[in-house]
C-alpha atoms as a PDB file:
ATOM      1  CA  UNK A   1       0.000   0.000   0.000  1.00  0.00           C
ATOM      2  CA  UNK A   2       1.195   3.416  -0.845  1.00  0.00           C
ATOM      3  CA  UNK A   3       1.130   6.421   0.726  1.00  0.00           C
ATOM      4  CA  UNK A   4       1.956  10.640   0.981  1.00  0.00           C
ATOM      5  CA  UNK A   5       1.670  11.923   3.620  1.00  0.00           C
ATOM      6  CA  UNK A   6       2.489  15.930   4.992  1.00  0.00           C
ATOM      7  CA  UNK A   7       4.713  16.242   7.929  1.00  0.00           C
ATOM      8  CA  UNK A   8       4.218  19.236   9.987  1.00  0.00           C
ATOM      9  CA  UNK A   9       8.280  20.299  10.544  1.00  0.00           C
ATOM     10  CA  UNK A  10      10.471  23.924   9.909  1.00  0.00           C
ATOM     11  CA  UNK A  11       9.677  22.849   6.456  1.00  0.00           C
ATOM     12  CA  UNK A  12       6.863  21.012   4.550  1.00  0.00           C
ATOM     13  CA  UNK A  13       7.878  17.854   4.020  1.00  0.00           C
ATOM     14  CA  UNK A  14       6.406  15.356   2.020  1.00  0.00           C
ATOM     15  CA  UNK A  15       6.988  11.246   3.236  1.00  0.00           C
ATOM     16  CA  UNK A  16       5.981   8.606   0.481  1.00  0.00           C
ATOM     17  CA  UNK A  17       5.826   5.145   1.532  1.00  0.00           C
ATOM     18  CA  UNK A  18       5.815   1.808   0.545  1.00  0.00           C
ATOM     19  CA  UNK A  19       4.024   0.221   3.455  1.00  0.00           C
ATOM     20  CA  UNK A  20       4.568  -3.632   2.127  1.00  0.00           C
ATOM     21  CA  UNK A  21       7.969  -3.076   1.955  1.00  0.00           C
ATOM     22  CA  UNK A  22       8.695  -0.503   5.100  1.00  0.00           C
ATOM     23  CA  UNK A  23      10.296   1.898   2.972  1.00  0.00           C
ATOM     24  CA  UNK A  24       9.782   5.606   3.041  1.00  0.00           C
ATOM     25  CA  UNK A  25      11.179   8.633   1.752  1.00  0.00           C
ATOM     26  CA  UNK A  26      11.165  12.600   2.803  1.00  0.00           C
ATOM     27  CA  UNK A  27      11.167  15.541   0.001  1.00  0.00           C
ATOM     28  CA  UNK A  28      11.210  18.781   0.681  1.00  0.00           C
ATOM     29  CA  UNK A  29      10.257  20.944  -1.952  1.00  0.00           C
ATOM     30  CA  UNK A  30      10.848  24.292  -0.917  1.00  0.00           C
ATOM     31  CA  UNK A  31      14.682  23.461   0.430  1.00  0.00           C
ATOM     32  CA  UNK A  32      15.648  22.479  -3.193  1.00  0.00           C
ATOM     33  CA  UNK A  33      13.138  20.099  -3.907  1.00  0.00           C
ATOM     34  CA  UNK A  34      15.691  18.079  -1.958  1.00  0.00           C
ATOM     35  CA  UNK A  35      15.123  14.487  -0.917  1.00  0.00           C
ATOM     36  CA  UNK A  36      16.175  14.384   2.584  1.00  0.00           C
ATOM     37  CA  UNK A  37      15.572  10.948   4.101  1.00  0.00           C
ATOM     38  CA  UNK A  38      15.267   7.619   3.089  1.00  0.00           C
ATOM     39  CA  UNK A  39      14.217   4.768   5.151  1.00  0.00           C
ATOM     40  CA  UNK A  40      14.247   0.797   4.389  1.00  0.00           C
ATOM     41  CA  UNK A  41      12.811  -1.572   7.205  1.00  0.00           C
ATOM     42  CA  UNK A  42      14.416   1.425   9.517  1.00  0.00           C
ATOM     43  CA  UNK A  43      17.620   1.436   7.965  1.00  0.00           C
ATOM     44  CA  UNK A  44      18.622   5.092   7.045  1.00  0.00           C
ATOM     45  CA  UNK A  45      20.312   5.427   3.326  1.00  0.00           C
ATOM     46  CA  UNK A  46      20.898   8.753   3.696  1.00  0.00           C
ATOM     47  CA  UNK A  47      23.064  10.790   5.723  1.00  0.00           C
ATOM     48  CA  UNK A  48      21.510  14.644   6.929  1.00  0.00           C
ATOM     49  CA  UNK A  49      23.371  17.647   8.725  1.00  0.00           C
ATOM     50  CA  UNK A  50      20.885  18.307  10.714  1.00  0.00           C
ATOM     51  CA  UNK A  51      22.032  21.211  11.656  1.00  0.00           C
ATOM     52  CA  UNK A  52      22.970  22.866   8.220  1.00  0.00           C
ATOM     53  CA  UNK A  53      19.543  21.847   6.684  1.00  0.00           C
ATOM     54  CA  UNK A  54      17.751  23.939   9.316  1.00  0.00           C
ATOM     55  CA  UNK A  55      19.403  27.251   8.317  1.00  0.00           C
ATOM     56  CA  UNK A  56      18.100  28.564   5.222  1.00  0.00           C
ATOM     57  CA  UNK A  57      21.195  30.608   4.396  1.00  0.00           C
ATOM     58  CA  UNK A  58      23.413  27.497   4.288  1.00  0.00           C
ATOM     59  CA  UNK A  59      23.558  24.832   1.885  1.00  0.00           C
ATOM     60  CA  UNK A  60      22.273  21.530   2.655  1.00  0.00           C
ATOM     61  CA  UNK A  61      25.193  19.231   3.394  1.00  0.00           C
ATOM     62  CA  UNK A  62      22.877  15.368   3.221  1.00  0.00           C
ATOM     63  CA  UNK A  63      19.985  14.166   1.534  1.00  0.00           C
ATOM     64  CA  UNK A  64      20.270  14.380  -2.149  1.00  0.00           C
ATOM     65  CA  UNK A  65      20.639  17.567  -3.400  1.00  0.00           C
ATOM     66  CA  UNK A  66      19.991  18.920  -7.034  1.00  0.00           C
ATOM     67  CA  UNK A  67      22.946  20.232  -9.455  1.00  0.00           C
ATOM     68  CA  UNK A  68      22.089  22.815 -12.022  1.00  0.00           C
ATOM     69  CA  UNK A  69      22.992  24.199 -14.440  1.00  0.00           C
ATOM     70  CA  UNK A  70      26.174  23.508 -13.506  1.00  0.00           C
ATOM     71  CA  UNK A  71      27.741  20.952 -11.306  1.00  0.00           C
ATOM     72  CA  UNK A  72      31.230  21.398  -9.445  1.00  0.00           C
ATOM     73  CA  UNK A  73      32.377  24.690  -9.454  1.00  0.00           C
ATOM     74  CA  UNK A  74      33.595  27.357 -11.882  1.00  0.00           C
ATOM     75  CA  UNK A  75      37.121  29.263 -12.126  1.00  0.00           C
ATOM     76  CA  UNK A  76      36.304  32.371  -9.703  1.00  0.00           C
ATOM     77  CA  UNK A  77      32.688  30.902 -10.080  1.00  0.00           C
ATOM     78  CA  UNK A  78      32.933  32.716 -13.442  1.00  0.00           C
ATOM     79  CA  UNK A  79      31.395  31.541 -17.113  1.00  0.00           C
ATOM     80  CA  UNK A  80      31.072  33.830 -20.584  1.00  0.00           C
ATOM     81  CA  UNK A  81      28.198  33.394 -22.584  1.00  0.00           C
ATOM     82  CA  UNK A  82      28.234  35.553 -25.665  1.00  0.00           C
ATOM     83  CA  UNK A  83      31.029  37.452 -24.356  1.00  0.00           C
ATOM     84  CA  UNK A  84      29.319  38.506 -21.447  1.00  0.00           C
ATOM     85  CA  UNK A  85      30.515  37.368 -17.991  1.00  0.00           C
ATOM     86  CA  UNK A  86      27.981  35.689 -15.641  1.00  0.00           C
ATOM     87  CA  UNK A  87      28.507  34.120 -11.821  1.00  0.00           C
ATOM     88  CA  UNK A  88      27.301  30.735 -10.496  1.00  0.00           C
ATOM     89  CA  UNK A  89      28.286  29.146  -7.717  1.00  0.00           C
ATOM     90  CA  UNK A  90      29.849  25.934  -6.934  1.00  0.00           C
ATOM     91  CA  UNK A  91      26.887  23.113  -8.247  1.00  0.00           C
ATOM     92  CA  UNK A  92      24.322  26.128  -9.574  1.00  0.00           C
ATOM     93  CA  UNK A  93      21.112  27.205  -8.241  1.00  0.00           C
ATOM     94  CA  UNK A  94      18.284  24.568  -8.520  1.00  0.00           C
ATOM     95  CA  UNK A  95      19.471  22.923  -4.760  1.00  0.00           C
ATOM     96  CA  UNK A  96      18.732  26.689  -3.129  1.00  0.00           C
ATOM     97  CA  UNK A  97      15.683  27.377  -4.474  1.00  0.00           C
ATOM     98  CA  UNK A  98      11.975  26.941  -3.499  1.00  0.00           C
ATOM     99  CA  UNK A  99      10.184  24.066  -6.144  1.00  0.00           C
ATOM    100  CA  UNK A 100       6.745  23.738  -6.507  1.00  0.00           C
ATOM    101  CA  UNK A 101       4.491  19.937  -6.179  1.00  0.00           C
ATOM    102  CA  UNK A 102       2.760  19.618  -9.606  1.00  0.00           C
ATOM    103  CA  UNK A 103       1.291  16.394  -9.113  1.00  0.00           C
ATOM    104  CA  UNK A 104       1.102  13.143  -6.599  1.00  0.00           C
ATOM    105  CA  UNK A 105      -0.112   9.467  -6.954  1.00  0.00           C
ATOM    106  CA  UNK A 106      -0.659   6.440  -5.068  1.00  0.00           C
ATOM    107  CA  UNK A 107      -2.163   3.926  -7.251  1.00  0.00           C
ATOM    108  CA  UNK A 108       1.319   1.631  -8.169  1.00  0.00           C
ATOM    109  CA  UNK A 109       3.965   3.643  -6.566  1.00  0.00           C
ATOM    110  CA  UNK A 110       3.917   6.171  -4.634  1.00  0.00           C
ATOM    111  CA  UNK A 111       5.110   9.431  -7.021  1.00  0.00           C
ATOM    112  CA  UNK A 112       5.567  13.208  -6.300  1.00  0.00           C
ATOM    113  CA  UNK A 113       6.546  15.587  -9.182  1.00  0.00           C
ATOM    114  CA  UNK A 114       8.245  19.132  -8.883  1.00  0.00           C
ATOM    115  CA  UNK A 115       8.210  21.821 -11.052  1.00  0.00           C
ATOM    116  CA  UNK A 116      11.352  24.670 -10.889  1.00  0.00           C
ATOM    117  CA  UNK A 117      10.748  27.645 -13.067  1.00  0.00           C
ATOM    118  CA  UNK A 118      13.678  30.401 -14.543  1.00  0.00           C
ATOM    119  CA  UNK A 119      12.310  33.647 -13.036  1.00  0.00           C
ATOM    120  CA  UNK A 120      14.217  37.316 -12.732  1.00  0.00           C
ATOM    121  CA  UNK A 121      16.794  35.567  -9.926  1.00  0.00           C
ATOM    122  CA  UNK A 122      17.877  32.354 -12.344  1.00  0.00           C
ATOM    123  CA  UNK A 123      18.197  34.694 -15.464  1.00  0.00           C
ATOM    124  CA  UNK A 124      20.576  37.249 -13.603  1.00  0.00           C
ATOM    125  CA  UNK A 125      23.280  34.392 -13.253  1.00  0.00           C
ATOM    126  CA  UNK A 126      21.904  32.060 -16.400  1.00  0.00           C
ATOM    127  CA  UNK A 127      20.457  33.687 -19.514  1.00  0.00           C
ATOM    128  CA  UNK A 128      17.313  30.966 -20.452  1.00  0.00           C
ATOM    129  CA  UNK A 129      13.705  30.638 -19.615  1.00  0.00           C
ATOM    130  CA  UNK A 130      13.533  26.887 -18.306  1.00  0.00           C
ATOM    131  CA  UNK A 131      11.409  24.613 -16.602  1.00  0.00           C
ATOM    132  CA  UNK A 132      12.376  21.583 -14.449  1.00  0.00           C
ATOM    133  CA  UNK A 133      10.219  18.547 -13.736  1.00  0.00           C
ATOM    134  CA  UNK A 134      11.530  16.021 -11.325  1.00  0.00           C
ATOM    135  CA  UNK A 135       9.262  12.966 -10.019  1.00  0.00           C
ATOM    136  CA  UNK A 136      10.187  10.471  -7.670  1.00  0.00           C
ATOM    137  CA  UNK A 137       9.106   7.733  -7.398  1.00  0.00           C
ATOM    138  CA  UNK A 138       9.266   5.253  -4.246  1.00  0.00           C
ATOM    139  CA  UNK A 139       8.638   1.499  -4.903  1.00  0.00           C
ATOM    140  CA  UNK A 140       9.834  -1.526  -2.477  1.00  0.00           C
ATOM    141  CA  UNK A 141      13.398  -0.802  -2.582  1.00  0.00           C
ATOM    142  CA  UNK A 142      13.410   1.428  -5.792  1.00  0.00           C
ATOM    143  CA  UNK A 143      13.862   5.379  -5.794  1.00  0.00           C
ATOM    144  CA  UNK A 144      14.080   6.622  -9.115  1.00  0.00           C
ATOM    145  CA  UNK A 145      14.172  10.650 -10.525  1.00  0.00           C
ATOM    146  CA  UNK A 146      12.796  11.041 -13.745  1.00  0.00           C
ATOM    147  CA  UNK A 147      14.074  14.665 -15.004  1.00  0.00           C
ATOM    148  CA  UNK A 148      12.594  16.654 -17.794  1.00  0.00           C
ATOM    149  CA  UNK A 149      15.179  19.407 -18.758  1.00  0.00           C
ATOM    150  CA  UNK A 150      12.672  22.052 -20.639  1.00  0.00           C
ATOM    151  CA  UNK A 151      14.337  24.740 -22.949  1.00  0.00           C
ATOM    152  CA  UNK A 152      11.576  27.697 -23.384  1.00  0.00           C
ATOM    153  CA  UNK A 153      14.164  30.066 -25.109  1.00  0.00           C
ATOM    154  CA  UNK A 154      14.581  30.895 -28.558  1.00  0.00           C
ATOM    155  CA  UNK A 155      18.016  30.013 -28.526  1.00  0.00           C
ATOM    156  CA  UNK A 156      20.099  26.849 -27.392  1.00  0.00           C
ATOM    157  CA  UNK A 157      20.682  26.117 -23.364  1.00  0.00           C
ATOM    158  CA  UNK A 158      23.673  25.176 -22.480  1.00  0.00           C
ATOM    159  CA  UNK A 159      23.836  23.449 -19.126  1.00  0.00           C
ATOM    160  CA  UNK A 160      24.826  20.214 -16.871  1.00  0.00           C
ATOM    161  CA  UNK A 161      23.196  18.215 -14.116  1.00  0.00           C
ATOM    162  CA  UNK A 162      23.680  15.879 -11.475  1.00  0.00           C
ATOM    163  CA  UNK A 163      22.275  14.621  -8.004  1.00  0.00           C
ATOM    164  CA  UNK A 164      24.333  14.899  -5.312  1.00  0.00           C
ATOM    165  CA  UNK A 165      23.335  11.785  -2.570  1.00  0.00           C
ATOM    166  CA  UNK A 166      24.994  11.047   0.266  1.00  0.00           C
ATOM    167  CA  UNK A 167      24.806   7.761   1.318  1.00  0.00           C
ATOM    168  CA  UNK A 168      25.348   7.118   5.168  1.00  0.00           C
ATOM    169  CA  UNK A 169      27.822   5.221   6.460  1.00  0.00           C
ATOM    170  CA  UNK A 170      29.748   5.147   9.245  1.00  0.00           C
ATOM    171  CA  UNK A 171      33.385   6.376   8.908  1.00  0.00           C
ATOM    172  CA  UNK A 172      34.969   3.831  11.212  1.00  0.00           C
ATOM    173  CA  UNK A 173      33.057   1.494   8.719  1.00  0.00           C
ATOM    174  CA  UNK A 174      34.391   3.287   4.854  1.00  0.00           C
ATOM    175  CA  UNK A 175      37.397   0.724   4.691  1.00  0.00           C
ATOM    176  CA  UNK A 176      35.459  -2.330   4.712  1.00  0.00           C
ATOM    177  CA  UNK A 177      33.457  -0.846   1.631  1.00  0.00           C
ATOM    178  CA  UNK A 178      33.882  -2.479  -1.783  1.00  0.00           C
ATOM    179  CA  UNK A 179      33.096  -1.102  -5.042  1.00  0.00           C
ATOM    180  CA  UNK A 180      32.094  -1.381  -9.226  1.00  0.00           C
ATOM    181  CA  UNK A 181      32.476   1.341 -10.951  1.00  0.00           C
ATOM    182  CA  UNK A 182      32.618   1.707 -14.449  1.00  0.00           C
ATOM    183  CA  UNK A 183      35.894   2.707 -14.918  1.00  0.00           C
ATOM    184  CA  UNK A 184      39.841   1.600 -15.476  1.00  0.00           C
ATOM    185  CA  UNK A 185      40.800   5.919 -13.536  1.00  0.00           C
ATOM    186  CA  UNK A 186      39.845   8.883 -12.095  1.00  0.00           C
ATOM    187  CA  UNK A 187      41.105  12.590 -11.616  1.00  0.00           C
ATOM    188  CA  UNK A 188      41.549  13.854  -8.449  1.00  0.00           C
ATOM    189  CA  UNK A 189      39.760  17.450  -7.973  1.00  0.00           C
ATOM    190  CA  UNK A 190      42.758  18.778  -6.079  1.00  0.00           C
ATOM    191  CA  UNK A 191      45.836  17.844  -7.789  1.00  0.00           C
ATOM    192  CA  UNK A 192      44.635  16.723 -10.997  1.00  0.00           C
ATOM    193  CA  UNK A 193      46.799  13.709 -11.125  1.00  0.00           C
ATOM    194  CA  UNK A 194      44.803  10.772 -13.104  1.00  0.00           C
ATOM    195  CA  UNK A 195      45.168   7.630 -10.921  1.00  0.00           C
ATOM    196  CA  UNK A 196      44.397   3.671 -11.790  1.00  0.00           C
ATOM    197  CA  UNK A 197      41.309   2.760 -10.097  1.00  0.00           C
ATOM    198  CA  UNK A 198      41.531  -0.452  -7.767  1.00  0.00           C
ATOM    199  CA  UNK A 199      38.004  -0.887  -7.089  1.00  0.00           C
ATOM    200  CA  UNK A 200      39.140   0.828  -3.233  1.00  0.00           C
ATOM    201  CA  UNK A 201      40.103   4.402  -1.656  1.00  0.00           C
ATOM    202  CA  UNK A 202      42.682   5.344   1.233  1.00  0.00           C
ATOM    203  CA  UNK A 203      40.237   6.547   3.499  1.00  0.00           C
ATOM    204  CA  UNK A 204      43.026   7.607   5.537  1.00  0.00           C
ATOM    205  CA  UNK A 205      43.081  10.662   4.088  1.00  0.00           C
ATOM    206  CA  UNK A 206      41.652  13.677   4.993  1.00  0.00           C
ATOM    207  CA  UNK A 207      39.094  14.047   2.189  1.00  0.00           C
ATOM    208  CA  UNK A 208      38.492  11.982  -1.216  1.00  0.00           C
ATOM    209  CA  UNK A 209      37.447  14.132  -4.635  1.00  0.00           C
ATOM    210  CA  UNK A 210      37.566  12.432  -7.893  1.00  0.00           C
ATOM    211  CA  UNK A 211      35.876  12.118 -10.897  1.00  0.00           C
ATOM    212  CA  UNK A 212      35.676   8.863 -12.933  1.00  0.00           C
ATOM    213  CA  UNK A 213      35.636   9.464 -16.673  1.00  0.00           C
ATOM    214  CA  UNK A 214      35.171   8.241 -19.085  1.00  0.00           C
ATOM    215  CA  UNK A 215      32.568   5.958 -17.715  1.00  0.00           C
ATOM    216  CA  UNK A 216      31.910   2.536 -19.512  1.00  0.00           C
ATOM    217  CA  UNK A 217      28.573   1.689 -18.002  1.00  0.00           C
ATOM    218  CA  UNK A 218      25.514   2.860 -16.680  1.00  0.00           C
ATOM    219  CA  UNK A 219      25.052   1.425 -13.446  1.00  0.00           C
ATOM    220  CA  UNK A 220      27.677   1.329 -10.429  1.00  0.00           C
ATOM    221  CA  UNK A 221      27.487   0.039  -6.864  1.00  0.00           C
ATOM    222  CA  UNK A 222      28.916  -0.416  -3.362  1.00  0.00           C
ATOM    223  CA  UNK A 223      28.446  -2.840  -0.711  1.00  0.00           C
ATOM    224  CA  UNK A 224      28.559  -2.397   2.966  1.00  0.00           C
ATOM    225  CA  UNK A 225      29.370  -5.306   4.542  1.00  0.00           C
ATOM    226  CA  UNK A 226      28.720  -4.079   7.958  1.00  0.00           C
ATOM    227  CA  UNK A 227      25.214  -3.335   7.491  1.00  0.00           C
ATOM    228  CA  UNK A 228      25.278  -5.708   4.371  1.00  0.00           C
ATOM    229  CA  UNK A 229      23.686  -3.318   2.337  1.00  0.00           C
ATOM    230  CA  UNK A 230      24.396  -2.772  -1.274  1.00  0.00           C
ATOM    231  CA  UNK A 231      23.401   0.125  -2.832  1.00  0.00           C
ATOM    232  CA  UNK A 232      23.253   0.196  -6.785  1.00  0.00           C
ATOM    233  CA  UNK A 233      23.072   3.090  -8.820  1.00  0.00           C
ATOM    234  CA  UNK A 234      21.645   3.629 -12.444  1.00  0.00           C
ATOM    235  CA  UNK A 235      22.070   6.131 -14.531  1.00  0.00           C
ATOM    236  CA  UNK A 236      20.790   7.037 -17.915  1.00  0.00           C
ATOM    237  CA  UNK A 237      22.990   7.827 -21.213  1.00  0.00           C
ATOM    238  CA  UNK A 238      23.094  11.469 -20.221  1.00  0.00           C
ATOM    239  CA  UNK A 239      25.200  11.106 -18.077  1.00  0.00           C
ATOM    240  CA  UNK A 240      29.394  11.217 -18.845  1.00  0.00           C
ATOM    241  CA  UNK A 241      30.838  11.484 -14.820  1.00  0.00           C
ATOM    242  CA  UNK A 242      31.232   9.934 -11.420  1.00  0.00           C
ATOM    243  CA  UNK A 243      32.108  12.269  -8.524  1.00  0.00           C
ATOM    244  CA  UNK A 244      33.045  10.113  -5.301  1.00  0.00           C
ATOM    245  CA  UNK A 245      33.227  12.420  -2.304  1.00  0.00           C
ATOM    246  CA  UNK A 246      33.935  11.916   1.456  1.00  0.00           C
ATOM    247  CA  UNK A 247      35.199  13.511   4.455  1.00  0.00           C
ATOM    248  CA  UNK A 248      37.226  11.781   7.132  1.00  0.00           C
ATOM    249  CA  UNK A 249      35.647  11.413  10.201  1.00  0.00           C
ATOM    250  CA  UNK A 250      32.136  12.176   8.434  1.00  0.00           C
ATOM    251  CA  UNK A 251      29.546   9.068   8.456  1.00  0.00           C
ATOM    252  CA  UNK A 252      29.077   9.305   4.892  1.00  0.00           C
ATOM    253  CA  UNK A 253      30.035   8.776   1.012  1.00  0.00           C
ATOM    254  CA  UNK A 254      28.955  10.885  -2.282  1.00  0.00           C
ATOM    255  CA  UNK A 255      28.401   8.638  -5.411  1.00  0.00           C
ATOM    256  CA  UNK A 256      27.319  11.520  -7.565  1.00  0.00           C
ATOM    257  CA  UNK A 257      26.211  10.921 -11.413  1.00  0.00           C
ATOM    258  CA  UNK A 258      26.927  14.007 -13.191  1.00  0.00           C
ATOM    259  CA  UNK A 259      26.231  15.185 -17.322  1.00  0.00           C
ATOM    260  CA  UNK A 260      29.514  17.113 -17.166  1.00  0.00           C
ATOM    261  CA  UNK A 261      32.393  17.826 -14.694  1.00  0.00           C
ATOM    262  CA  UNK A 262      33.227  21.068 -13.563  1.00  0.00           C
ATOM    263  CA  UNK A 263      33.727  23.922 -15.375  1.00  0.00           C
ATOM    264  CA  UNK A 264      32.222  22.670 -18.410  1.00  0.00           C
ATOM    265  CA  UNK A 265      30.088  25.477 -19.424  1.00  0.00           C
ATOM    266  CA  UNK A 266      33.645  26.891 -20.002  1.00  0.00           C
ATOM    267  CA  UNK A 267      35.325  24.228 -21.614  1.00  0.00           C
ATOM    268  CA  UNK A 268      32.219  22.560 -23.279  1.00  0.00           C
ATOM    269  CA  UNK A 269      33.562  19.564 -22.420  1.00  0.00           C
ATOM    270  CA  UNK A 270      30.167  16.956 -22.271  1.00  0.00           C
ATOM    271  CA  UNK A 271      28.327  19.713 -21.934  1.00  0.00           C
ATOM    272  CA  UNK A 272      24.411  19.228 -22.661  1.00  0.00           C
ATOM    273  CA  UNK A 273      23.390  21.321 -25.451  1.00  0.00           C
ATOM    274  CA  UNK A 274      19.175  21.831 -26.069  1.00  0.00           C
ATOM    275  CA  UNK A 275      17.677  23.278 -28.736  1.00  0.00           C
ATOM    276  CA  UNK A 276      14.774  25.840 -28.015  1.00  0.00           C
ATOM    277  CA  UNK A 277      11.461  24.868 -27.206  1.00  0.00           C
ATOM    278  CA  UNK A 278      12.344  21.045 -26.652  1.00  0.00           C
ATOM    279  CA  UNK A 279      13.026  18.709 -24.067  1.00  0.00           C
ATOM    280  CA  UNK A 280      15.410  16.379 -22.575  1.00  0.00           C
ATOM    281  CA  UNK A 281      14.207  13.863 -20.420  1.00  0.00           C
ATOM    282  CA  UNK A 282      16.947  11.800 -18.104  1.00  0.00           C
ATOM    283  CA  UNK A 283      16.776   9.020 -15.621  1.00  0.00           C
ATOM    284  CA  UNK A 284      18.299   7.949 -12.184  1.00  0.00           C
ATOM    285  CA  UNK A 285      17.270   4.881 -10.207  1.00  0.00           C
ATOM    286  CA  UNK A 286      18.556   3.879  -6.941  1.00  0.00           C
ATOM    287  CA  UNK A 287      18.209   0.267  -5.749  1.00  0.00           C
ATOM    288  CA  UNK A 288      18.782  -1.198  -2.251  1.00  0.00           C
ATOM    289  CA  UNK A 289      19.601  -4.955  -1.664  1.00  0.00           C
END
């Protein structure tokens, strides 16, 4: 049986549920149309700051958080379109800004869609009329976050985008983690230095940025052997990048599928070009078994 449900909190918060399966999830549309929570026979999947996601001026360090139009950051958080010079910051706007709920059902799934709309703030920063549609969709196990990427301009849209989820786990707990990734390297964000990839990190150090690319597949995993939870992730062909990100001493991991890596509207490198008045419509599915 499925179910939405409001949750009186700091913010509205929307919980779908699979009752049959004792899994539940937490979206808050008006902090970035953010999922927050998500709960499997009272297992958390997701890691929350608690404490970052109730101040409205901060970002929201947990949960899984929305990149656009640009994910990573920027040189000086600087781009030029048509030699103009515009600022966005690191991972763009869409994760600050209030979304609205378009539609809800309960008959097979239980499904929430948000809408996110350019408006006077977007354009000042990024030059298109847009629309975003994301629905999520809870089912036994299964999240998934069908996008529709909406160009309403009368020119092309450049732009990336990527979800952001961080996946709790304990930190005294990251070295037993094992991995499949689609990929023979990565790049670390800091140095740049392009590194074999083992299928393992030194989670002795003090914080882990890469990006794996090119990517091979569309679907990549962990398993936590302490909780013996594995977590895969699928991704549609839209997407070009992994991002794995952690913290040491921080009870959690970022497996992040991105269109682009950073600085692309810049380089053009993967970026996502789309042609006025059409649509591109991408997927992401998270399974837990």
């Amino acid at each position: 049986m499925f179910k939405i449900a409001l949750k009186s909190a700091q913010y509205q918060t929307y919980v779908l549920s699979d009752e049959n399966a004792l899994s539940e999830i937490e979206i808050v549309p008006e902090r970035g149309g953010i999922i927050t929570r998500w709960r499997i026979q009272g297992q958390e999947i997701l890691y929350l700051d608690e404490e970052r996601f109730r101040d409205p001026d901060l970002s929201v360090r947990g949960g899984i958080p929305i990149l656009f139009p640009i994910c990573g950051n920027l040189p000086d958080n600087t781009y030029v379109y048509q030699n103009k010079t515009y600022s966005l910051k690191q991972h763009g706007f869409a994760r600050d800004l209030p979304w609205q709920v378009a539609d809800q059902k309960i008959d097979e799934c239980a499904c929430l869609s948000l809408i996110l709309n350019s408006n006077d703030q977007t354009k000042a920063v990024y030059p298109f009329d847009f629309q975003l549609i994301f629905t999520y969709t809870l089912q036994g196990n299964r999240l998934s976050l069908q996008q529709r990427y909406i160009n309403l301009s009368d020119e092309v849209m450049p732009f990336s985008s990527g979800l952001h989820p961080y996946f709790w786990v304990e930190n005294a707990d990251k070295p037993q983690l094992s991995f499949e990734i689609p990929s023979s390297q990565y790049q670390d964000q800091r140095t740049q230095a392009i590194s074999p990839f083992t299928a393992s990190f030194d989670f002795d150090a003090s914080e882990i940025d890469v990006a794996f690319k090119p990517i091979t597949g569309h679907t990549a995993s962990f398993f936590d052997k302490s909780r013996k939870i594995k977590l895969n992730l699928h991704y549609s062909d839209a997407y070009s990048t992994l991002v794995f990100w952690t913290l040491k001493e921080k009870d959690y991991i970022c497996l992040e599928p991105w269109t682009a890596g950073r600085n692309a509207l810049n380089t053009g490198e993967n970026l996502l070009y789309l042609d006025p008045h059409t649509h591109l419509d991408t997927l992401v599915t998270l399974l837990v078994n």
